[in-house]
N, C-alpha and C. Protein backbone atom coordinates (compact mmCIF):
# COMPACT_ATOMS: atom_id res chain seq x y z
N UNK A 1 32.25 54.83 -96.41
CA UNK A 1 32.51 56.25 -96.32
C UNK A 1 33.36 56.66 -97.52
N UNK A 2 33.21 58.22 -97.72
CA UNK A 2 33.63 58.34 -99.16
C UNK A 2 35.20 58.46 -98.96
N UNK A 3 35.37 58.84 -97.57
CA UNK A 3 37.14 59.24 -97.12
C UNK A 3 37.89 58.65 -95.77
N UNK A 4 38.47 59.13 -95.45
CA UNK A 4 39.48 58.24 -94.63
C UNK A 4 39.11 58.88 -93.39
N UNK A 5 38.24 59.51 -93.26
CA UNK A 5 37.45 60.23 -92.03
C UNK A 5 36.34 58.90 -91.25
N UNK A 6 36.94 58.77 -90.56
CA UNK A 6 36.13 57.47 -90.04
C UNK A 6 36.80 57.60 -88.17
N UNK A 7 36.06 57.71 -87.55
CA UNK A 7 36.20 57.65 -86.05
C UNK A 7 35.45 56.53 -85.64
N UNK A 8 36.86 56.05 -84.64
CA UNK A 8 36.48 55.02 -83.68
C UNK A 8 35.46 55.30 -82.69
N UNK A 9 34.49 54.55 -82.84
CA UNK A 9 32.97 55.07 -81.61
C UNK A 9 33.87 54.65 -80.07
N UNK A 10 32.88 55.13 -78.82
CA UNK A 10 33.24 55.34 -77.86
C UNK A 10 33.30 53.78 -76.96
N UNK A 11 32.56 53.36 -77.41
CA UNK A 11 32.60 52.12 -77.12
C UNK A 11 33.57 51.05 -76.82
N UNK A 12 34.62 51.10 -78.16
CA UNK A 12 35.66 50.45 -77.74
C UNK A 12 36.71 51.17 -76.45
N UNK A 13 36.78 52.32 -76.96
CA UNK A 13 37.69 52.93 -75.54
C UNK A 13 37.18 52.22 -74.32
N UNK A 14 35.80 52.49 -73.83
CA UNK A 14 35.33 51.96 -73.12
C UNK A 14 35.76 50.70 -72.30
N UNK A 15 35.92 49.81 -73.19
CA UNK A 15 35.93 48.28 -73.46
C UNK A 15 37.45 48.17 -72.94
N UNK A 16 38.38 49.02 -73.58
CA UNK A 16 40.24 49.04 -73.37
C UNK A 16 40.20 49.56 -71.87
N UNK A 17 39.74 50.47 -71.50
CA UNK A 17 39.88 50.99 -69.63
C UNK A 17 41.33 51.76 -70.31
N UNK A 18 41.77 52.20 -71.56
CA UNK A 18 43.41 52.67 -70.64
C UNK A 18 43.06 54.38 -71.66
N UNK A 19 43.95 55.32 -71.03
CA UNK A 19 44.39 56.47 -71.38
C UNK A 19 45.52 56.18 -72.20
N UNK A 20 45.48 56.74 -73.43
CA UNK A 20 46.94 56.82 -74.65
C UNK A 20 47.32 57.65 -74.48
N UNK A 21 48.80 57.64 -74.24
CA UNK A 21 50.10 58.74 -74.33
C UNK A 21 49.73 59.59 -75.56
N UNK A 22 49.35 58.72 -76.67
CA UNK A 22 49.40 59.30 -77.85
C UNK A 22 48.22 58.88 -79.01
N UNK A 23 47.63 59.91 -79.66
CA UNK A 23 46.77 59.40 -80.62
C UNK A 23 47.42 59.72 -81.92
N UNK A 24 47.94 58.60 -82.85
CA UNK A 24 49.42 59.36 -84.26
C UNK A 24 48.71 59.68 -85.65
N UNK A 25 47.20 59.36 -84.84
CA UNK A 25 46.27 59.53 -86.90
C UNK A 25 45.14 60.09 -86.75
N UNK A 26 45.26 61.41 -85.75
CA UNK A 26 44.03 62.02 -85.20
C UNK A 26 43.29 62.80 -86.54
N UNK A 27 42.15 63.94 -85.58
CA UNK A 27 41.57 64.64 -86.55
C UNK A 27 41.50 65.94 -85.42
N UNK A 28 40.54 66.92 -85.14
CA UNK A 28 40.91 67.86 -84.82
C UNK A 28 38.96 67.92 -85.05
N UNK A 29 38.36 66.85 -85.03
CA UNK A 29 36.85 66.88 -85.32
C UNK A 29 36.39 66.19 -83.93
N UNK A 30 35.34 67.41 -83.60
CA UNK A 30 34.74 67.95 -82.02
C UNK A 30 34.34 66.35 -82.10
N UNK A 31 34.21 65.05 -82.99
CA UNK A 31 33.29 63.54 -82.80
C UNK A 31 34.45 62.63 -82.63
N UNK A 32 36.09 63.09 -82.56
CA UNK A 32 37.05 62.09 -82.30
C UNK A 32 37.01 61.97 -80.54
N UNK A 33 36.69 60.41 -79.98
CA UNK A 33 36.31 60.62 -78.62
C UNK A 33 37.86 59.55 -77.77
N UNK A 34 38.90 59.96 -78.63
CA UNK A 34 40.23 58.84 -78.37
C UNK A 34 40.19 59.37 -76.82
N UNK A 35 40.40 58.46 -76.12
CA UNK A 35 40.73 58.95 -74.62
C UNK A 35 42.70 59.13 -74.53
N UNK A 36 42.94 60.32 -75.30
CA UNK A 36 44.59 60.44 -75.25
C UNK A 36 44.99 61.76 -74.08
N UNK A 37 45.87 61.74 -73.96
CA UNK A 37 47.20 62.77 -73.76
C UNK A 37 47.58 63.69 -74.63
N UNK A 38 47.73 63.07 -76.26
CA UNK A 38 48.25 63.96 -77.21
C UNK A 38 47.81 63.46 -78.63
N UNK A 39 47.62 64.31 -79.93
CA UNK A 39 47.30 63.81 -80.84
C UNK A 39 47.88 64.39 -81.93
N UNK A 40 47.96 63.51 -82.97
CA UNK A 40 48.70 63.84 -84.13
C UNK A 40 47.75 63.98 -85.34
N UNK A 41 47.59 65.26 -85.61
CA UNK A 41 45.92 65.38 -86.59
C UNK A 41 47.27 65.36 -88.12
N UNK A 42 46.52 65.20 -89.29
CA UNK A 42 47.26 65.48 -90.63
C UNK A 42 48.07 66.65 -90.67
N UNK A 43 47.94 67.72 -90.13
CA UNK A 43 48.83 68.53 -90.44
C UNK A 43 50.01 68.19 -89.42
N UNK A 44 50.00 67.67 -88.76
CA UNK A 44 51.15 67.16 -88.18
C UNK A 44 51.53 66.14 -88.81
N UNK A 45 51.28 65.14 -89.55
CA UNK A 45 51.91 64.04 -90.24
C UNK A 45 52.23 63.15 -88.95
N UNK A 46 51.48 62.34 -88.48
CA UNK A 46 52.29 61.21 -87.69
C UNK A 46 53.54 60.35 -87.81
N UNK A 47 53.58 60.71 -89.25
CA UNK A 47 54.67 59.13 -89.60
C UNK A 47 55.80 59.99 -89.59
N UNK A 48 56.11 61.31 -89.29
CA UNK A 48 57.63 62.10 -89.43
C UNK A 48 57.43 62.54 -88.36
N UNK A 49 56.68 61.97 -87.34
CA UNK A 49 56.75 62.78 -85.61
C UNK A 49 57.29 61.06 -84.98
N UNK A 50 57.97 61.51 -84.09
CA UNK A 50 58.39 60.73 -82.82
C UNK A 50 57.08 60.41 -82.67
N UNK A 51 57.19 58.89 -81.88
CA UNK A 51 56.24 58.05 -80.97
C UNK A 51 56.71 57.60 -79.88
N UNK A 52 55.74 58.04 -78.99
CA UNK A 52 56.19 57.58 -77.47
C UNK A 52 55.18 56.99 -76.54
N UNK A 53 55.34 56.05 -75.76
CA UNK A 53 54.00 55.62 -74.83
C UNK A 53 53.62 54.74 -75.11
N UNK A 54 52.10 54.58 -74.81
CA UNK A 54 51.15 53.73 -75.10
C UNK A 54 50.58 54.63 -76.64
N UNK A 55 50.56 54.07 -77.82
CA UNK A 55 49.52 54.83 -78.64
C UNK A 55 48.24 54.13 -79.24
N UNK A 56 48.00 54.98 -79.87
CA UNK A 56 46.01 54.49 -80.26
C UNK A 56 46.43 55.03 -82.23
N UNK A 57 46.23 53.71 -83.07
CA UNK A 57 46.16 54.25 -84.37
C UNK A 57 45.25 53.64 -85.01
N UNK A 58 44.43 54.34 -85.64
CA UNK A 58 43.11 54.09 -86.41
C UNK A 58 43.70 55.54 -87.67
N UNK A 59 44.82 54.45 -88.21
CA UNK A 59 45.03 55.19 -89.37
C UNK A 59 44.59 55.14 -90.72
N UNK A 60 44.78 56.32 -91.73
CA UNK A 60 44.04 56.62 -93.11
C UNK A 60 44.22 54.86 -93.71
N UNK A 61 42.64 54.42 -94.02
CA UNK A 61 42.47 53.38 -94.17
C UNK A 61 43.36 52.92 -96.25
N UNK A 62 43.37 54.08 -96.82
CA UNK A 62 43.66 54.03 -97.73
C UNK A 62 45.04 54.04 -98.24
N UNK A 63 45.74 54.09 -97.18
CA UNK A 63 47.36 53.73 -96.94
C UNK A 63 47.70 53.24 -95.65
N UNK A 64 47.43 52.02 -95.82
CA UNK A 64 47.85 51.61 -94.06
C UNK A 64 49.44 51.45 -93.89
N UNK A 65 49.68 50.75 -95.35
CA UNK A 65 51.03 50.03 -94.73
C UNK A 65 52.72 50.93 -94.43
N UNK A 66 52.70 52.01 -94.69
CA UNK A 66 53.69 52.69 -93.56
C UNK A 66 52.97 53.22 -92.04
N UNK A 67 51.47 52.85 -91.87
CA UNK A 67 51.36 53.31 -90.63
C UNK A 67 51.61 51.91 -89.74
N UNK A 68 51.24 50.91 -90.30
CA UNK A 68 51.70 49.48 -89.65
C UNK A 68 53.22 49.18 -89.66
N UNK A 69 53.92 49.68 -90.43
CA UNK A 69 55.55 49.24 -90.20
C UNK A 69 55.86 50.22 -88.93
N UNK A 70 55.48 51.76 -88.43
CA UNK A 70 55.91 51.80 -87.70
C UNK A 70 55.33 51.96 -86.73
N UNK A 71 53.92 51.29 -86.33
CA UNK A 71 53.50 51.08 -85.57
C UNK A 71 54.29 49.71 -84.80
N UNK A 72 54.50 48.63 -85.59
CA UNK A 72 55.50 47.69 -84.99
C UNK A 72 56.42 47.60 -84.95
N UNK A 73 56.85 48.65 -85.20
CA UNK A 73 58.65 49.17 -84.50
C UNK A 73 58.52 49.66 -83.63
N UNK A 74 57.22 50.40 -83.23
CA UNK A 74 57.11 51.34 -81.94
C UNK A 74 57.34 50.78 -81.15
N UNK A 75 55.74 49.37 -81.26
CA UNK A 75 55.78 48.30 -80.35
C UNK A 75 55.22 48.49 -78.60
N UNK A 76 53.82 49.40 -79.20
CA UNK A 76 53.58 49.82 -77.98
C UNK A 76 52.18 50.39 -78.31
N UNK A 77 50.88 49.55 -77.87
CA UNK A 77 49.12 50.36 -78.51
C UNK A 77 49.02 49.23 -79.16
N UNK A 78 47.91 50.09 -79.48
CA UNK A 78 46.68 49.70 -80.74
C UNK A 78 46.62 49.63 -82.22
N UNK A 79 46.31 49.26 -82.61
CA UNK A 79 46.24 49.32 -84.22
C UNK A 79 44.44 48.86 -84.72
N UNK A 80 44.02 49.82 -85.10
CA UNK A 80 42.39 49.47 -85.59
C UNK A 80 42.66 49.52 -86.90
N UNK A 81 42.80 48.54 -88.25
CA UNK A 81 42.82 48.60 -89.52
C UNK A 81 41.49 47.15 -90.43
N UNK A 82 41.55 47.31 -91.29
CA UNK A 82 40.14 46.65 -91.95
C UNK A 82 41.49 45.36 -92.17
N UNK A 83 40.20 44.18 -92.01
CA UNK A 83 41.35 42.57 -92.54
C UNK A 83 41.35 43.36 -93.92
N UNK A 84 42.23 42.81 -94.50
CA UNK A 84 42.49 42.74 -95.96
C UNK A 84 43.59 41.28 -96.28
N UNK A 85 43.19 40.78 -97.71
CA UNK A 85 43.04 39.55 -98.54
C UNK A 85 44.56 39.86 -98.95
N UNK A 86 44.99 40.93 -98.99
CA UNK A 86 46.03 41.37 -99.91
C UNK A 86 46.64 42.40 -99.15
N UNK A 87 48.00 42.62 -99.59
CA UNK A 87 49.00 43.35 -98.91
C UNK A 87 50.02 42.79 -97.83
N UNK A 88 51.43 43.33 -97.98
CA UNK A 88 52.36 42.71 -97.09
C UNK A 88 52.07 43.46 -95.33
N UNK A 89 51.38 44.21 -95.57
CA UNK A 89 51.41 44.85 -94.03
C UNK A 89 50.51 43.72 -93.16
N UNK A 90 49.38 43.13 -94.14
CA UNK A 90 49.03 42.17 -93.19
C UNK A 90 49.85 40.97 -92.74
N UNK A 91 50.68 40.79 -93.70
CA UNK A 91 51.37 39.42 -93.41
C UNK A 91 52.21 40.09 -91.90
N UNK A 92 53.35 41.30 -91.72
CA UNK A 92 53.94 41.62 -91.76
C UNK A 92 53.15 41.56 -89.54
N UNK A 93 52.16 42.12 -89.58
CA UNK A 93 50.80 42.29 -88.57
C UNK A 93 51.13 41.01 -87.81
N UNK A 94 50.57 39.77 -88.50
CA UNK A 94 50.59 38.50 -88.31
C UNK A 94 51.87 38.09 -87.66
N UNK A 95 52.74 38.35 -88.75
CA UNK A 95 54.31 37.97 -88.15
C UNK A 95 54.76 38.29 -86.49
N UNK A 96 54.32 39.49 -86.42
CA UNK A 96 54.94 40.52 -85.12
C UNK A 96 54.65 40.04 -83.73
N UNK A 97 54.82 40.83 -82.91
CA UNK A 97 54.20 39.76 -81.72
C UNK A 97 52.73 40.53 -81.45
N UNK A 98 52.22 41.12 -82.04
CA UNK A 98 51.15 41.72 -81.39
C UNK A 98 49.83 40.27 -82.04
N UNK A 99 49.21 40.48 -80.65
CA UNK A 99 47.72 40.13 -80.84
C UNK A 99 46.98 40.40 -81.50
N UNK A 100 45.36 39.94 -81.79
CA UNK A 100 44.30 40.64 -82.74
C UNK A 100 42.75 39.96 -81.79
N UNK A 101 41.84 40.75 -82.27
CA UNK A 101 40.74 40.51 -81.89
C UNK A 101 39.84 40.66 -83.06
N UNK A 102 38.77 40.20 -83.57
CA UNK A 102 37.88 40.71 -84.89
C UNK A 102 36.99 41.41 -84.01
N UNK A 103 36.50 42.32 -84.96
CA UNK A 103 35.79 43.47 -84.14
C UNK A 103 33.80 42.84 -84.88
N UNK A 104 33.30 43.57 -84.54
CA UNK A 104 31.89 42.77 -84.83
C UNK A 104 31.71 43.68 -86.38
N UNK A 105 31.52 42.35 -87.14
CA UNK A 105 31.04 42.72 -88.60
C UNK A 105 29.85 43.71 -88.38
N UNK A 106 29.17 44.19 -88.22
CA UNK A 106 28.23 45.50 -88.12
C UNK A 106 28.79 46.73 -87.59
N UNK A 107 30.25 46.65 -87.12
CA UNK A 107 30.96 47.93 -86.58
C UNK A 107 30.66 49.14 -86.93
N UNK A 108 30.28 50.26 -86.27
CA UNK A 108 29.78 51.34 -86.90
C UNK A 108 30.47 52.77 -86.64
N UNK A 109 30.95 52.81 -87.36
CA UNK A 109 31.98 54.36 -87.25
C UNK A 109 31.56 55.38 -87.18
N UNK A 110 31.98 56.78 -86.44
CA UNK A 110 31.56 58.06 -86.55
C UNK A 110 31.65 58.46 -87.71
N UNK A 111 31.08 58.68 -88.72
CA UNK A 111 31.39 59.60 -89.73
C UNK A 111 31.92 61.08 -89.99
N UNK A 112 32.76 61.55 -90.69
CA UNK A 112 33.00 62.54 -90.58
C UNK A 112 32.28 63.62 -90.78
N UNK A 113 31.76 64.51 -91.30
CA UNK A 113 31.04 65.84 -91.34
C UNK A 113 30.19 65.94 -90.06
N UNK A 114 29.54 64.64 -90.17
CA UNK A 114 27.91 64.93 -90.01
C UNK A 114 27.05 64.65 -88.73
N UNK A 115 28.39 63.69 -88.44
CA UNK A 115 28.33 62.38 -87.26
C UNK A 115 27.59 61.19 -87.44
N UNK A 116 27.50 60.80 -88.43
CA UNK A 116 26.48 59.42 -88.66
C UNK A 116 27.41 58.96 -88.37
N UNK A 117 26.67 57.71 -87.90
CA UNK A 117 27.28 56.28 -87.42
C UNK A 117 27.28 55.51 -89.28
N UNK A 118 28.26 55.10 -89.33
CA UNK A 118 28.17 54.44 -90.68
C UNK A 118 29.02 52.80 -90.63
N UNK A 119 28.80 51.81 -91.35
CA UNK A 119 29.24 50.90 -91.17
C UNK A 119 30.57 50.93 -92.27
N UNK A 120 31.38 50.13 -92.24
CA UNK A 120 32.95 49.98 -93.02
C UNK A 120 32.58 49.09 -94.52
N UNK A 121 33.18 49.07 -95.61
CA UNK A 121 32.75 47.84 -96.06
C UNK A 121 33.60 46.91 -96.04
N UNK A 122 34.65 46.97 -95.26
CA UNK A 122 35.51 45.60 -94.53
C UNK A 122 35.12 45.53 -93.50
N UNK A 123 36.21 43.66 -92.87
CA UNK A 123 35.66 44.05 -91.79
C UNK A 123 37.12 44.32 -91.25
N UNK A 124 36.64 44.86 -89.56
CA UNK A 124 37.61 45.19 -88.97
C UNK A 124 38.57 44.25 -87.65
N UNK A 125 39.62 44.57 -87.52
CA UNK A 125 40.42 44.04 -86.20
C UNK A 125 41.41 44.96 -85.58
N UNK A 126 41.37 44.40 -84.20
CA UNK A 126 41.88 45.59 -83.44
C UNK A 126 42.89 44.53 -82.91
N UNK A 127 44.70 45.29 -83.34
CA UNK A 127 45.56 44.75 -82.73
C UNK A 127 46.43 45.27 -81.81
N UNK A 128 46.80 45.05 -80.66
CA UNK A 128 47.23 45.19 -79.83
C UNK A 128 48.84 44.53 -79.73
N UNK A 129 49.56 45.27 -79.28
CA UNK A 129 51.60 44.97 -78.70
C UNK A 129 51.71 45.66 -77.50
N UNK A 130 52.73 45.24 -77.35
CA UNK A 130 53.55 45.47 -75.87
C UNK A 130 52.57 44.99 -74.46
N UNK A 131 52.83 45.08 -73.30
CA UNK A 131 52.83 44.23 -72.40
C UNK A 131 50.75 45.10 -71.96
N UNK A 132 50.90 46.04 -71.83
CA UNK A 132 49.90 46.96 -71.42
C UNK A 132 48.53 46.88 -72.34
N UNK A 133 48.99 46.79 -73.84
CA UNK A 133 47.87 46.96 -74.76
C UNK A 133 47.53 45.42 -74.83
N UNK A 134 47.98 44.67 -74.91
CA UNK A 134 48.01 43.31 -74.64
C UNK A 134 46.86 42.85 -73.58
N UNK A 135 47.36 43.21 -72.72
CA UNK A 135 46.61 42.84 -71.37
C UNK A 135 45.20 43.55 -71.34
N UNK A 136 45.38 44.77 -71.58
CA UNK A 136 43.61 46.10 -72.01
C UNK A 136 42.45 44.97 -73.10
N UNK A 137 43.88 44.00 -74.03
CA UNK A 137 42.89 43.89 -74.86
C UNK A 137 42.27 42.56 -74.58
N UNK A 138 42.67 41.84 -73.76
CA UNK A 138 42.71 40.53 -73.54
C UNK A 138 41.29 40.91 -71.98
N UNK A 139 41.95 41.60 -71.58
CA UNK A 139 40.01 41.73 -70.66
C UNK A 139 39.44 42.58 -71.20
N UNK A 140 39.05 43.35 -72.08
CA UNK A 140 38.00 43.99 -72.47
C UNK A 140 36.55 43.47 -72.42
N UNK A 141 36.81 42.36 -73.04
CA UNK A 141 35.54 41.22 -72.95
C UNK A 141 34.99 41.50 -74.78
N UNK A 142 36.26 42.00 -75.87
CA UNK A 142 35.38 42.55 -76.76
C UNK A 142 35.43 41.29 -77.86
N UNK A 143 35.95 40.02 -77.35
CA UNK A 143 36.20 39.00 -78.43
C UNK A 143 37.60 38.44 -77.71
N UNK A 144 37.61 36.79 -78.90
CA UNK A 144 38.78 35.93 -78.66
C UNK A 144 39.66 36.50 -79.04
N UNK A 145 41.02 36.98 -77.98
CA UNK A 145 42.41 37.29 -78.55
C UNK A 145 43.12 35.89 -79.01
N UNK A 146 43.82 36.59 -80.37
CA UNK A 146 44.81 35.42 -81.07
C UNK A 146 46.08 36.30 -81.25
């Protein structure tokens, strides 16, 4: 995709069974299908708003690593970001106590404008912290948690 407009398909929600307090890297596009409470589109800036709850972040893929530092300070949700070879946020991921699952190399994202399903050209993993997201992610049935 040419931008950071990429929606999580419905599928995985599916797969989690839980409602998020909070979605912190929304969009405000009729194809975002987060099953939340509340959402934080760009003009709100997630990373200068309070976090509370359970949250769901499938943040701008082209700057992850302040959405991963305080996603594991939150310490509470999801985190959907592409593996990457390079960068301290992954080490940083690894370190924390949250879990991971690899998501299936053919993963196919909502696209933004148009709604195509489009594939990533990484691949992806979905990590999970705290006691709740943990447990959603560990029966989903969507892969081996590590």
């Amino acid at each position: 995709m040419a931008n950071d407009e990429h929606y999580t398909p419905s599928w995985v929600f599916d797969a989690l069974g839980v409602t998020f307090d909070l979605d912190v890297a929304s969009s405000n596009s009729p194809y975002v299908v987060v099953p939340t409470i509340r959402r934080y589109t760009v003009e709100d800036d997630g990373l200068i708003q309070p976090w509370d709850g359970l949250v769901w972040m499938n943040p701008p893929f082209s700057g992850v690593t302040p959405w991963v530092d305080k996603w594991i300070d939150h310490g509470n949700g999801f985190c959907l970001v592409p593996l990457a070879s390079q960068g301290k946020w992954v080490n940083k991921l690894w370190e924390s106590k949250a879990v991971l699952t690899y998501m299936p190399g053919n993963m196919k994202f909502i696209g933004g404008q148009d709604n195509v399903m489009c594939a990533h050209r990484w691949r992806i993993a979905l990590w999970a912290i705290g006691d709740v997201a943990v447990e959603a992610l560990r029966n989903s049935e969507m892969g081996k948690v590590r």
